[in-house]
Protein backbone atom coordinates (compact mmCIF):
# COMPACT_ATOMS: atom_id res chain seq x y z
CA UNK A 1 -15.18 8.43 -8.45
CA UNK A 2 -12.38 6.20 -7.61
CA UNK A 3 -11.42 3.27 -9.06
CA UNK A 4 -11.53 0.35 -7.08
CA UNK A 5 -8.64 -1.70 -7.59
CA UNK A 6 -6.56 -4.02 -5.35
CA UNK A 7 -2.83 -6.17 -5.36
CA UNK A 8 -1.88 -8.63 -3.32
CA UNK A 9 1.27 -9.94 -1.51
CA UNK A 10 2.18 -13.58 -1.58
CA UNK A 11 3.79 -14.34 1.64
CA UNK A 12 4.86 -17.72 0.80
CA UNK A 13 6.56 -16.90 -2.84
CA UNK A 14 7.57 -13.25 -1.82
CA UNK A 15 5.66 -11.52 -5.05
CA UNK A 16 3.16 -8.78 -5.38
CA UNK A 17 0.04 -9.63 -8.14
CA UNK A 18 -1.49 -6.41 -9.18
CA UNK A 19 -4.93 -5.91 -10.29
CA UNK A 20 -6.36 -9.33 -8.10
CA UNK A 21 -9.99 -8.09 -8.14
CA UNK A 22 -10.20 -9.34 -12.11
CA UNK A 23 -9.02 -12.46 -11.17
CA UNK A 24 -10.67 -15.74 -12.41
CA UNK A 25 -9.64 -19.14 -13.35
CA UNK A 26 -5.73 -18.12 -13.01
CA UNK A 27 -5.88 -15.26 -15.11
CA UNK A 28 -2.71 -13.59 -16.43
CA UNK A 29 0.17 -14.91 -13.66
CA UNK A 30 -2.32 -14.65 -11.00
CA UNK A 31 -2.13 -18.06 -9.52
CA UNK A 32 -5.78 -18.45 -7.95
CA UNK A 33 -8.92 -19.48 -8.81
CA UNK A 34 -10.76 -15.84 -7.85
CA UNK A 35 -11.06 -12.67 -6.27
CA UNK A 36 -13.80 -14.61 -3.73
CA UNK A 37 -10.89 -17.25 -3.52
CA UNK A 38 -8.35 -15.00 -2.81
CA UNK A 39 -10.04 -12.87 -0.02
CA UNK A 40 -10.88 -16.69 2.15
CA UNK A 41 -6.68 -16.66 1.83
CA UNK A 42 -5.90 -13.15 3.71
CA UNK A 43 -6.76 -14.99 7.13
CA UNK A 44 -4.46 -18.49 8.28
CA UNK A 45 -7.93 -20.08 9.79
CA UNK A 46 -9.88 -20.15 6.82
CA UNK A 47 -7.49 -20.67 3.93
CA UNK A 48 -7.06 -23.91 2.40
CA UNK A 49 -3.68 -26.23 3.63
CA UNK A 50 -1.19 -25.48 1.41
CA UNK A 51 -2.56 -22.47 -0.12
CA UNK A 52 -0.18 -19.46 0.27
CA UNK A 53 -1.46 -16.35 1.93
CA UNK A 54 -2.23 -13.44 1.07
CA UNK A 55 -2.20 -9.85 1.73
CA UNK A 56 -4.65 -7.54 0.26
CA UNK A 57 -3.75 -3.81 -0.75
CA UNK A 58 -6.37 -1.49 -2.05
CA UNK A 59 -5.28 1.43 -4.31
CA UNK A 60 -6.19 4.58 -2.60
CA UNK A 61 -7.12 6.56 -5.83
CA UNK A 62 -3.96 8.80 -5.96
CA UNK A 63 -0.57 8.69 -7.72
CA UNK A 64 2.76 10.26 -6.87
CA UNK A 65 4.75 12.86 -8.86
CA UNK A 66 5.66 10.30 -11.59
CA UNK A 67 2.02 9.15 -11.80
CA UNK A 68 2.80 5.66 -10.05
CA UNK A 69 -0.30 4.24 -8.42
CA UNK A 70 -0.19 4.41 -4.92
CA UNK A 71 -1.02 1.38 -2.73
CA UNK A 72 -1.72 0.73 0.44
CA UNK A 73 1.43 -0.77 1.98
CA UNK A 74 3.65 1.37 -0.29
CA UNK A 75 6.34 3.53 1.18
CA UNK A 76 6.32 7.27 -0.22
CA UNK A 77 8.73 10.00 0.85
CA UNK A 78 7.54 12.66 1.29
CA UNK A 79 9.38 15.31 -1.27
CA UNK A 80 7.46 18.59 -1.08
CA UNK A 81 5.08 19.78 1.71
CA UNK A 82 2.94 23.13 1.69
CA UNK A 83 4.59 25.88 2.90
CA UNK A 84 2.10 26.38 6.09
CA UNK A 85 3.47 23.18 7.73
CA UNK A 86 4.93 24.26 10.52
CA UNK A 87 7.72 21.68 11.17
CA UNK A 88 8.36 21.57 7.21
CA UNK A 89 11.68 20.78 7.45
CA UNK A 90 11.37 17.96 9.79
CA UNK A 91 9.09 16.02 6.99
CA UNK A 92 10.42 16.83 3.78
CA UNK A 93 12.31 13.35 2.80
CA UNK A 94 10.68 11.49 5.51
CA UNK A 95 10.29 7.80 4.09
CA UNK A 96 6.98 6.57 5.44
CA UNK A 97 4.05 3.62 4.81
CA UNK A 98 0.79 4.19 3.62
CA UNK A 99 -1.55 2.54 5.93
CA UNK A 100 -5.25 1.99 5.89
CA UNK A 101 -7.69 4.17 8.41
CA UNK A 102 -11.10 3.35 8.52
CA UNK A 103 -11.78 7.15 7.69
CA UNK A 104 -9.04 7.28 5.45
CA UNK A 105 -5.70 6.29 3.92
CA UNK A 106 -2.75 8.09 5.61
CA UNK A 107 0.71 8.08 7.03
CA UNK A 108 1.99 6.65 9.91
CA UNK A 109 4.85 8.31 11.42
CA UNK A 110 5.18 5.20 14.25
CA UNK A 111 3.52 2.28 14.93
CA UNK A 112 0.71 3.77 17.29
CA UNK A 113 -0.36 7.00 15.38
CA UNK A 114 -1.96 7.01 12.01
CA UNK A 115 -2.91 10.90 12.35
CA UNK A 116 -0.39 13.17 11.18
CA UNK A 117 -2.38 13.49 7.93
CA UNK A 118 -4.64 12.18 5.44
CA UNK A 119 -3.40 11.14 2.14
CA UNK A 120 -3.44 14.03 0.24
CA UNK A 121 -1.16 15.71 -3.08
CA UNK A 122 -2.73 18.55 -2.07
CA UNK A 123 -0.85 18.90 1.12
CA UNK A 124 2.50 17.18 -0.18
CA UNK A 125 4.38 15.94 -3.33
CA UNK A 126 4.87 11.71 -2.85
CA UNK A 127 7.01 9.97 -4.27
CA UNK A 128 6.70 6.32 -4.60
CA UNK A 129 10.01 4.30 -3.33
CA UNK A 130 9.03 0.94 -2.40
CA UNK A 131 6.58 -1.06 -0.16
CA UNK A 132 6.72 -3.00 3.00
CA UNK A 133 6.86 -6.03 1.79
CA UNK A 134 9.72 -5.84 -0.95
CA UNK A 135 11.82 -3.09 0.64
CA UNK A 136 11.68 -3.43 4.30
CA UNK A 137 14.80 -1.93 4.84
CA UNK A 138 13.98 1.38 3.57
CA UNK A 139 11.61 2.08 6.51
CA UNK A 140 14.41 1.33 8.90
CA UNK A 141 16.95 4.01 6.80
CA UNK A 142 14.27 6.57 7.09
């Protein structure tokens, strides 16, 4: 079974908080109250004035080829793929964002299609580089 485990993105202080689901009462250098707390600030009409917002990234249960959690909202390049992929070449090094699917966590190649594949090691070795948040710039190099 997975473990369930989220981080979240402060938009107004421009830092990630990792493991937000324990929090409580400030805990550690989370700065809120609770998880409950923290979920009312991921949308601008319900969130308190003044309160930063927030966006929530779930862990998806995998880790990349240094055993670095992956997020959603991380960007991985791709470093290895399975040798029955037919446009192999085309992929290998390919910078791109994990992004949450209803069905399943996968990349997205542009901004409409999240089906080239499902999140997988066993169809490619990841490598963790950055996320969308902190290192915008790497999505536009790719």
């Amino acid at each position: 079974m997975r473990e369930i485990k989220f981080r979240a993105w402060d938009t107004e202080n421009k830092k990630i908080y990792y493991d937000v689901q324990n929090a409580h009462d400030g805990l550690g250098d989370i700065p809120i109250q609770s998880f409950g707390v923290l979920l009312d600030n991921t949308k601008e009409e319900t969130r308190w004035p003044g309160d930063p917002l927030y966006v929530l990234m779930q862990y998806t249960g995998l880790k990349d080829r240094n055993g670095r959690e992956i997020y959603e909202g991380d960007l991985v390049q791709i470093k290895e793929l399975n040798s029955y992929f037919e446009y192999r070449d085309q992929l290998e090094n390919l910078i791109v964002p994990v992004v949450y699917n209803p069905d399943a966590y996968c990349f997205q190649l542009n901004a409409d299609d999240c089906g080239w594949g499902r999140l997988s090691l066993d169809l490619a070795e990841l490598l963790v580089i950055g996320n969308i948040y902190e290192n915008p710039e790497l999505l536009a190099e790719s």
